[in-house]
PDB file of N, CA and C in Angstrom:
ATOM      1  N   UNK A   1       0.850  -1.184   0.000  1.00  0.00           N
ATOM      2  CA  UNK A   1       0.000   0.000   0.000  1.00  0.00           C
ATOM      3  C   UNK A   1       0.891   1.242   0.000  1.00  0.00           C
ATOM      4  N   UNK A   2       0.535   2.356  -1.153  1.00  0.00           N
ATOM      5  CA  UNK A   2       1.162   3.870  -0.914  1.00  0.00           C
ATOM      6  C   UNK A   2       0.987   4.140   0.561  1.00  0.00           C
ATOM      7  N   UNK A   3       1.884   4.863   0.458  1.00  0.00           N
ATOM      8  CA  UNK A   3       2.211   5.928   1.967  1.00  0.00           C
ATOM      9  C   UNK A   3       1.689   7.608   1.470  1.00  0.00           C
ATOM     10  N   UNK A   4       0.881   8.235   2.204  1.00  0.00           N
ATOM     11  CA  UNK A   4       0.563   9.538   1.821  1.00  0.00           C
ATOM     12  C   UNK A   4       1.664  10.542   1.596  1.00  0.00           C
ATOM     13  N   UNK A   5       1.441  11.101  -0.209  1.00  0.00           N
ATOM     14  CA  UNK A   5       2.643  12.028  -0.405  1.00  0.00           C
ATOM     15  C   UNK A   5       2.587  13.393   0.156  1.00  0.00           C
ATOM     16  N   UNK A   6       3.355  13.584   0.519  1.00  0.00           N
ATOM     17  CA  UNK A   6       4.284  14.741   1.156  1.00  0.00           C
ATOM     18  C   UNK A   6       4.768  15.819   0.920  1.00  0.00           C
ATOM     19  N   UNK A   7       5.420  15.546  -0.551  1.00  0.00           N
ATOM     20  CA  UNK A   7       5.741  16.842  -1.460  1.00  0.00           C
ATOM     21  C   UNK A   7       5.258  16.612  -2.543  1.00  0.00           C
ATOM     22  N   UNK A   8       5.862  17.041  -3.422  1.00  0.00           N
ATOM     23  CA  UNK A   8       5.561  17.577  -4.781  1.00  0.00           C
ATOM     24  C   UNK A   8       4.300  17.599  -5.043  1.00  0.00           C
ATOM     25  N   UNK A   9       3.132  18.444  -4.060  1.00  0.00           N
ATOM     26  CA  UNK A   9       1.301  18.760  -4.452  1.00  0.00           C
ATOM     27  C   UNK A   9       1.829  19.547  -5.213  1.00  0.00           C
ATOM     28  N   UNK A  10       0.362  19.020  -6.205  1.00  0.00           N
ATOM     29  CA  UNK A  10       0.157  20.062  -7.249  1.00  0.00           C
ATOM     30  C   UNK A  10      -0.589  21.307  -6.972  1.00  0.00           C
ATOM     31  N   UNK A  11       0.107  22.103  -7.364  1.00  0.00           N
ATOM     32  CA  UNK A  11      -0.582  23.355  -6.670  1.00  0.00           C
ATOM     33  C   UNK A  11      -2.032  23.673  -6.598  1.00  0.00           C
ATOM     34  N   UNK A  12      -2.332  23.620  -7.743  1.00  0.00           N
ATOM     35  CA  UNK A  12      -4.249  23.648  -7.713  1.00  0.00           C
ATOM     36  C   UNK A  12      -4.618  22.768  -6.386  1.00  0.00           C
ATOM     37  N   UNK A  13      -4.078  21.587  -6.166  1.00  0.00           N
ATOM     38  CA  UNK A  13      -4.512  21.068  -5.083  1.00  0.00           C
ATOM     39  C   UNK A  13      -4.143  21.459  -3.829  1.00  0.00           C
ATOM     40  N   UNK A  14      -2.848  21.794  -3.515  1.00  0.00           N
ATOM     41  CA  UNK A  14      -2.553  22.912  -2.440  1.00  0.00           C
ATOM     42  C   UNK A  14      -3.358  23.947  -2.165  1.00  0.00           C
ATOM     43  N   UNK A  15      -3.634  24.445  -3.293  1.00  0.00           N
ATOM     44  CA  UNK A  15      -4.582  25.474  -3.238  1.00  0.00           C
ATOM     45  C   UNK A  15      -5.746  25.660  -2.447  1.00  0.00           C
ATOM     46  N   UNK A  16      -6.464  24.104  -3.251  1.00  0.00           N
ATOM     47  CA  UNK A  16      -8.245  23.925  -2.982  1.00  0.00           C
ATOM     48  C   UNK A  16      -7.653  23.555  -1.288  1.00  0.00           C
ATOM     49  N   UNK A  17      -6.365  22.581  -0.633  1.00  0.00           N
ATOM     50  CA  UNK A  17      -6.651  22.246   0.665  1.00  0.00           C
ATOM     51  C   UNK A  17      -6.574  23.343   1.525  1.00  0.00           C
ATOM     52  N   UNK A  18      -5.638  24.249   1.126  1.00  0.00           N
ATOM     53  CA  UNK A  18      -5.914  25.939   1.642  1.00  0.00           C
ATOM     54  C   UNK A  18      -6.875  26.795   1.892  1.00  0.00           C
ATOM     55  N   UNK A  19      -7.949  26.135   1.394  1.00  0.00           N
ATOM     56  CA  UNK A  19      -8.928  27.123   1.041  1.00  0.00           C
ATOM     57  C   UNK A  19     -10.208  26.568   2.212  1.00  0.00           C
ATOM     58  N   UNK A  20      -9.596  25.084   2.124  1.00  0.00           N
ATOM     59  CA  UNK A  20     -10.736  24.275   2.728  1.00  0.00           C
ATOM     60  C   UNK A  20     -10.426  24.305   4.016  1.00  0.00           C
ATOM     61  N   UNK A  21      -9.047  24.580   4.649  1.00  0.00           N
ATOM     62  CA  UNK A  21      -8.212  24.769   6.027  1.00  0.00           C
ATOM     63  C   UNK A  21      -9.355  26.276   6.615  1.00  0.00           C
ATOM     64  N   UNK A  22      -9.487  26.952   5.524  1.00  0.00           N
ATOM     65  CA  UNK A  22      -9.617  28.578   5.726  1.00  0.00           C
ATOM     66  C   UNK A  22     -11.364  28.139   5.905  1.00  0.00           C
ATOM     67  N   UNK A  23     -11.977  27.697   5.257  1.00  0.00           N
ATOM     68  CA  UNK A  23     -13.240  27.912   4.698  1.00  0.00           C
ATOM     69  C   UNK A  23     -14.041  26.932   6.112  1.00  0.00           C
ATOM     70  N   UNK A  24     -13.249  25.926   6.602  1.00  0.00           N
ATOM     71  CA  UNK A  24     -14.037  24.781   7.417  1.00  0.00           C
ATOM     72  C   UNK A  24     -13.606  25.521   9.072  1.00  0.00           C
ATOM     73  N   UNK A  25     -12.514  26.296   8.947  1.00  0.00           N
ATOM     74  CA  UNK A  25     -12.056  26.954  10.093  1.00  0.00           C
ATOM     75  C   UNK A  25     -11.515  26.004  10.637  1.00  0.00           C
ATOM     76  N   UNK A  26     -10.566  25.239  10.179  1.00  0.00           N
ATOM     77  CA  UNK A  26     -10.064  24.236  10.929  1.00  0.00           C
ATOM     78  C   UNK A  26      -8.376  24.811  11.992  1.00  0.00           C
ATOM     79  N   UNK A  27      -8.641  24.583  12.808  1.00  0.00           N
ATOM     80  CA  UNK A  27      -7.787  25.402  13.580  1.00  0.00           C
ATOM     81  C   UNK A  27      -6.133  24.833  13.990  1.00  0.00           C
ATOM     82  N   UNK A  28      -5.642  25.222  14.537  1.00  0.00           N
ATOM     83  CA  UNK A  28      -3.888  25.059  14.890  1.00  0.00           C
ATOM     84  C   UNK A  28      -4.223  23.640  15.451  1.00  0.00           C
ATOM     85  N   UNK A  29      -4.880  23.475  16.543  1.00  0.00           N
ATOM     86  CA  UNK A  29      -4.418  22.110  16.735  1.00  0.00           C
ATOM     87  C   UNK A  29      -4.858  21.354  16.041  1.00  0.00           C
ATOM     88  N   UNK A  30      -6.317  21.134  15.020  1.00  0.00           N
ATOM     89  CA  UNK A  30      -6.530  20.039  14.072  1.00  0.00           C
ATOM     90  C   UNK A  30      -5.276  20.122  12.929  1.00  0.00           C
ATOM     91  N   UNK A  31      -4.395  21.051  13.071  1.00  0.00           N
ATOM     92  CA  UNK A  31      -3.448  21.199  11.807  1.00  0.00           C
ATOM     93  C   UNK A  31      -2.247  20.084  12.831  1.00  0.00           C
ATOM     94  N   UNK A  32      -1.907  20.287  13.678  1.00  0.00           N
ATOM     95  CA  UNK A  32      -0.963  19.959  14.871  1.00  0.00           C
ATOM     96  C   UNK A  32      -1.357  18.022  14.345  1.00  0.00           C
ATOM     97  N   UNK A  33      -2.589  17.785  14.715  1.00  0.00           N
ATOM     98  CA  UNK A  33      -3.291  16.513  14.682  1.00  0.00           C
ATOM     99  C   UNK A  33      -2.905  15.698  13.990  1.00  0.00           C
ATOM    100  N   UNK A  34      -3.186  16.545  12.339  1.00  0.00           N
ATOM    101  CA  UNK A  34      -3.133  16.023  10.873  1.00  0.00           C
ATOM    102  C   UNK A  34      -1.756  16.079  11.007  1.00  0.00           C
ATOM    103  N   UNK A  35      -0.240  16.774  11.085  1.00  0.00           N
ATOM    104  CA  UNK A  35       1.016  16.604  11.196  1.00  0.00           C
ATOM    105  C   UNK A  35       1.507  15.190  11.630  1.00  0.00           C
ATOM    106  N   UNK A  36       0.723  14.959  12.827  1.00  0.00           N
ATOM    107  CA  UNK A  36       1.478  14.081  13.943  1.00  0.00           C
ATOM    108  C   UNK A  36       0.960  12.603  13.139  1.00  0.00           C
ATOM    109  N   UNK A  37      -0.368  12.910  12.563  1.00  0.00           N
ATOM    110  CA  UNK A  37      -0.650  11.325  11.783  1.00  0.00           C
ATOM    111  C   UNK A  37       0.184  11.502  10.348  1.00  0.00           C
ATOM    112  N   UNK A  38       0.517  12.430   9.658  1.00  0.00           N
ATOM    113  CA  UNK A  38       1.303  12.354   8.931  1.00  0.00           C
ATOM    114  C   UNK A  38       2.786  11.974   8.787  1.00  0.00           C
ATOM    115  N   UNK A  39       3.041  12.214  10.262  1.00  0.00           N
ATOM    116  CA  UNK A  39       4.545  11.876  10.548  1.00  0.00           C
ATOM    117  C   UNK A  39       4.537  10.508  10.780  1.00  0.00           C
ATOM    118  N   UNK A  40       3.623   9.493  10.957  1.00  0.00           N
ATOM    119  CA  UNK A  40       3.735   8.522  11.092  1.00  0.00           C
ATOM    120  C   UNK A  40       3.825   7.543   9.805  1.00  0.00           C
ATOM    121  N   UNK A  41       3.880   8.606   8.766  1.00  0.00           N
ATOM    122  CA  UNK A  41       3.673   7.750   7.471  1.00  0.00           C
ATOM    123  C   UNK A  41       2.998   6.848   7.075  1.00  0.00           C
ATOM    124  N   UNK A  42       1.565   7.334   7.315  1.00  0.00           N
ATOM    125  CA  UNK A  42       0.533   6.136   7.326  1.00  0.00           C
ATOM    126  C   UNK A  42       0.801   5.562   5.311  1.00  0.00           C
ATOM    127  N   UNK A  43      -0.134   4.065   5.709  1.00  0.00           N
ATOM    128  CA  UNK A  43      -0.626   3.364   4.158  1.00  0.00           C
ATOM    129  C   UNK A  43      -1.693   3.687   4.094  1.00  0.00           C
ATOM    130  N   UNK A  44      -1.783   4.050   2.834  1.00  0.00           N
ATOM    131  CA  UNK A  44      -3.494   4.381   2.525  1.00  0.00           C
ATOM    132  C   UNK A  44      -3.812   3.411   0.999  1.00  0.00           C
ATOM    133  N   UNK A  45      -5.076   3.399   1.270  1.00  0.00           N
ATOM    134  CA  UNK A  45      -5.365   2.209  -0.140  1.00  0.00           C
ATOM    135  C   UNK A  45      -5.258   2.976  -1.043  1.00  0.00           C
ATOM    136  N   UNK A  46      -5.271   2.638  -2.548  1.00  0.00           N
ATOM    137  CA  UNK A  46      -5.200   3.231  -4.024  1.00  0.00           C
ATOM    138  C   UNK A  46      -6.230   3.638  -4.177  1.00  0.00           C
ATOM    139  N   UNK A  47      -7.351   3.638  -3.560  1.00  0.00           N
ATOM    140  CA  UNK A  47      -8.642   4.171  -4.065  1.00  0.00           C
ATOM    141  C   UNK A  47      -8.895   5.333  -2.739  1.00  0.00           C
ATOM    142  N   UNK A  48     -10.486   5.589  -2.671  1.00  0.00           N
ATOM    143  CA  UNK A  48     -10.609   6.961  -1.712  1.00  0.00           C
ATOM    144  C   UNK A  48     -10.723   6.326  -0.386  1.00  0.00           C
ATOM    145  N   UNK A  49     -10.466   6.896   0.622  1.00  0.00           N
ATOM    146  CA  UNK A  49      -9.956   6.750   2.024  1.00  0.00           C
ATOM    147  C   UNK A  49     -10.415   7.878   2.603  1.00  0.00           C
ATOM    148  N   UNK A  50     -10.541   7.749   3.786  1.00  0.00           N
ATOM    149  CA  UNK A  50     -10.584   9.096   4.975  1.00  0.00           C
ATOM    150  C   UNK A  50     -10.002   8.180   6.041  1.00  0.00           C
ATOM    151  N   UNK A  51     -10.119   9.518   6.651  1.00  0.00           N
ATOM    152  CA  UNK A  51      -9.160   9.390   8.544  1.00  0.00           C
ATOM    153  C   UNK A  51      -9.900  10.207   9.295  1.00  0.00           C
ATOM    154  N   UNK A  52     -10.662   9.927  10.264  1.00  0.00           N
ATOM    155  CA  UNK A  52     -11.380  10.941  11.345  1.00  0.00           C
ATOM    156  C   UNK A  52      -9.985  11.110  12.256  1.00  0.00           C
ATOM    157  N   UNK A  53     -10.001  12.607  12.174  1.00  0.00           N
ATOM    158  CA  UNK A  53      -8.825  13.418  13.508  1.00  0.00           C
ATOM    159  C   UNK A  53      -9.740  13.755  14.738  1.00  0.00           C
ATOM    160  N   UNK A  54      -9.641  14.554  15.798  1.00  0.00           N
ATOM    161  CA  UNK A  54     -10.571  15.086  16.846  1.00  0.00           C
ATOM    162  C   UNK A  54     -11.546  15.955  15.922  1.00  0.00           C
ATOM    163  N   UNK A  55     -10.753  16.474  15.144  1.00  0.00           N
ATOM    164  CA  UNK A  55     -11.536  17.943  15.261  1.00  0.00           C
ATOM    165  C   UNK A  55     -11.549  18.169  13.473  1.00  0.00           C
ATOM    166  N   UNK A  56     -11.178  16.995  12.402  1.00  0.00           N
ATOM    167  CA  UNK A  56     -11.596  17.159  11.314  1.00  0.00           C
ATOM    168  C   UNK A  56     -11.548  15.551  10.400  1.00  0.00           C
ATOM    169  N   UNK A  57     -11.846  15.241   9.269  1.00  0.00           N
ATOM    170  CA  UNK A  57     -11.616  14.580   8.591  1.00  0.00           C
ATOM    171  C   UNK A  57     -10.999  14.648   7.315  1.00  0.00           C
ATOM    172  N   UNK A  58      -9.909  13.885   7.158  1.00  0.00           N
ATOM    173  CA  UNK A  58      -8.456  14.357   6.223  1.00  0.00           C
ATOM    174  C   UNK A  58      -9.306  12.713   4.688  1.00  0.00           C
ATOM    175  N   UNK A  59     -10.016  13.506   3.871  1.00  0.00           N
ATOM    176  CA  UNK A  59     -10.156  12.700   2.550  1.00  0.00           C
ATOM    177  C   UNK A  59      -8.844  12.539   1.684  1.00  0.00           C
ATOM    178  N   UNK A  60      -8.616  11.196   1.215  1.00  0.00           N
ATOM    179  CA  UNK A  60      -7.860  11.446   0.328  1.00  0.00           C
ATOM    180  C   UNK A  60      -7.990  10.432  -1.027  1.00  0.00           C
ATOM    181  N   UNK A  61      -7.605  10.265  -2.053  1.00  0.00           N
ATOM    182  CA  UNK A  61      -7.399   9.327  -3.122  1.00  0.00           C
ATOM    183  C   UNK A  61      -5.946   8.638  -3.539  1.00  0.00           C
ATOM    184  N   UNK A  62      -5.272   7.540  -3.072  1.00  0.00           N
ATOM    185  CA  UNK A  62      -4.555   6.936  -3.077  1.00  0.00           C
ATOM    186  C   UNK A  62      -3.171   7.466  -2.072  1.00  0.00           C
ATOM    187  N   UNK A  63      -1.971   8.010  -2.988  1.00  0.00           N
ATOM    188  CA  UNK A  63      -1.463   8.952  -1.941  1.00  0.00           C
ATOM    189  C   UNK A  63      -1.193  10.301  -1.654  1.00  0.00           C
ATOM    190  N   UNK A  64      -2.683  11.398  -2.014  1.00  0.00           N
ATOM    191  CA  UNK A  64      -2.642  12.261  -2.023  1.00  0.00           C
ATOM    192  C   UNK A  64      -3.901  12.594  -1.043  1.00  0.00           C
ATOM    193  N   UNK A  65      -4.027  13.280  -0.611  1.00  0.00           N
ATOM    194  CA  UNK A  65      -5.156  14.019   0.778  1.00  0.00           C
ATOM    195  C   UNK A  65      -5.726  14.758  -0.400  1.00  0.00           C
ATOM    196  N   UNK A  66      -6.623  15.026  -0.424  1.00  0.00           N
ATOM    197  CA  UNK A  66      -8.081  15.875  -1.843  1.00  0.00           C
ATOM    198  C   UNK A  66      -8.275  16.523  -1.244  1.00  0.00           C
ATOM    199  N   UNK A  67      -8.755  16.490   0.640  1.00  0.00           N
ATOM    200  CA  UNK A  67     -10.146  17.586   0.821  1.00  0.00           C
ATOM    201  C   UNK A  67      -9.853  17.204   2.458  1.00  0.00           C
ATOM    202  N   UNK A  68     -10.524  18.486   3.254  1.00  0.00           N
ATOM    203  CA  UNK A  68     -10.957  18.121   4.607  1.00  0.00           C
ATOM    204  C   UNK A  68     -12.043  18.634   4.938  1.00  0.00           C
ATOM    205  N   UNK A  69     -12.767  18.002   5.493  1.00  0.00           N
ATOM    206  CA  UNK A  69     -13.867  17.960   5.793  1.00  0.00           C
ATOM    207  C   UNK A  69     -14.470  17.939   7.396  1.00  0.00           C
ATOM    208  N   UNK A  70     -14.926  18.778   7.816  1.00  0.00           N
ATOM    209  CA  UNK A  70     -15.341  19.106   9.707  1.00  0.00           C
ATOM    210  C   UNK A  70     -15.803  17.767  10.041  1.00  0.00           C
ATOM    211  N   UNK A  71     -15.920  17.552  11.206  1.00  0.00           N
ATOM    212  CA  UNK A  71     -16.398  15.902  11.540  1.00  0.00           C
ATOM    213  C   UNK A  71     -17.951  15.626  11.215  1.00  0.00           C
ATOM    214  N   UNK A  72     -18.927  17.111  10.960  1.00  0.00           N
ATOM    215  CA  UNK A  72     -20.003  16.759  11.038  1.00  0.00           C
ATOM    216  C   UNK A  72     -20.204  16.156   9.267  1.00  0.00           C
ATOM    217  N   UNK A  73     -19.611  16.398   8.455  1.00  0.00           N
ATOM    218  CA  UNK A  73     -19.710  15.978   7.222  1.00  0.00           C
ATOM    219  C   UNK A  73     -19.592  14.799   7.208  1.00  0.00           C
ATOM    220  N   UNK A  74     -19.960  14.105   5.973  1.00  0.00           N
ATOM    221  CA  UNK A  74     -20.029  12.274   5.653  1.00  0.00           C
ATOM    222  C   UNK A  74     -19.191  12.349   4.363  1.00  0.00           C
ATOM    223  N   UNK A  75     -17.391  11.491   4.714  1.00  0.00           N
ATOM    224  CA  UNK A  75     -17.286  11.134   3.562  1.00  0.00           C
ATOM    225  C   UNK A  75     -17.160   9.809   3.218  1.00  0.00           C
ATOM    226  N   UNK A  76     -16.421   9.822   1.840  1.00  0.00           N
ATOM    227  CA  UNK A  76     -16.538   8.361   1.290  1.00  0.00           C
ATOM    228  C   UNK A  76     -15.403   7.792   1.211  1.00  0.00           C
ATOM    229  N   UNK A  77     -15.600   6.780   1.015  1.00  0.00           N
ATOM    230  CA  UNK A  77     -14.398   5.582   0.944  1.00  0.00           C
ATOM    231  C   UNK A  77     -13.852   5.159   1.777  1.00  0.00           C
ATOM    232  N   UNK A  78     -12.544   4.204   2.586  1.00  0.00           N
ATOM    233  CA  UNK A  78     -12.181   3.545   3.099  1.00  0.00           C
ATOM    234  C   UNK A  78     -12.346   4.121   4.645  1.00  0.00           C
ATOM    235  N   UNK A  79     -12.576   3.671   5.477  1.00  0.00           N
ATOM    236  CA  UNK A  79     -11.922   4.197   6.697  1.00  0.00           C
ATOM    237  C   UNK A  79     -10.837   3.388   7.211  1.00  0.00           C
ATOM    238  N   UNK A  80      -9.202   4.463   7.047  1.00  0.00           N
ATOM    239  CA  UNK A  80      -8.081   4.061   7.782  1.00  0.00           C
ATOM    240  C   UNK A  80      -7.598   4.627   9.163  1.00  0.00           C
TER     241      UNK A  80
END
C-alpha cells in the first residue's frame, strides 16, 4: 500500500486544501493533529480513504489528501 505524499502537491490542489483549512475553520491544533498522523507515514489504499482526527476529517485518493472535511460531514471511501 502507498504511503501519503508529502511533497511535490500540485498546486491547484494545495490550493483547494488551503482554502478548505480557511473555509471549514479548521484550527492550529486540528493542523498539529493532521502533522502528527502524517509523521507517522501512514498506508493508505489506491482508491478513496478518509481518517477521522478530533476535530476534522483528512479525505484522500490513493497517496494524495483531496479535501478536509469538519467531523459533522459524511465522507466516502475507506476508513483508515
Amino acid at each position: 500500500m502507498p504511503q501519503v505524499q508529502r511533497t511535490g502537491i500540485p498546486r491547484a490542489l494545495l490550493a483547494h486544501l488551503l482554502l478548505r483549512i480557511q473555509e471549514r475553520h479548521i484550527s492550529a491544533a486540528g493542523l498539529e493533529a493532521l502533522a502528527a498522523w502524517l509523521d507517522t507515514h501512514p498506508e493508505v489504499p489506491t482508491g478513496d480513504w478518509f481518517k477521522r482526527l478530533p476535530t476534522l476529517i483528512v479525505c484522500g485518493r490513493g497517496r494524495l489528501v483531496r479535501t478536509f472535511l469538519s467531523p459533522t460531514q459524511a465522507p466516502t471511501g475507506k476508513e483508515i
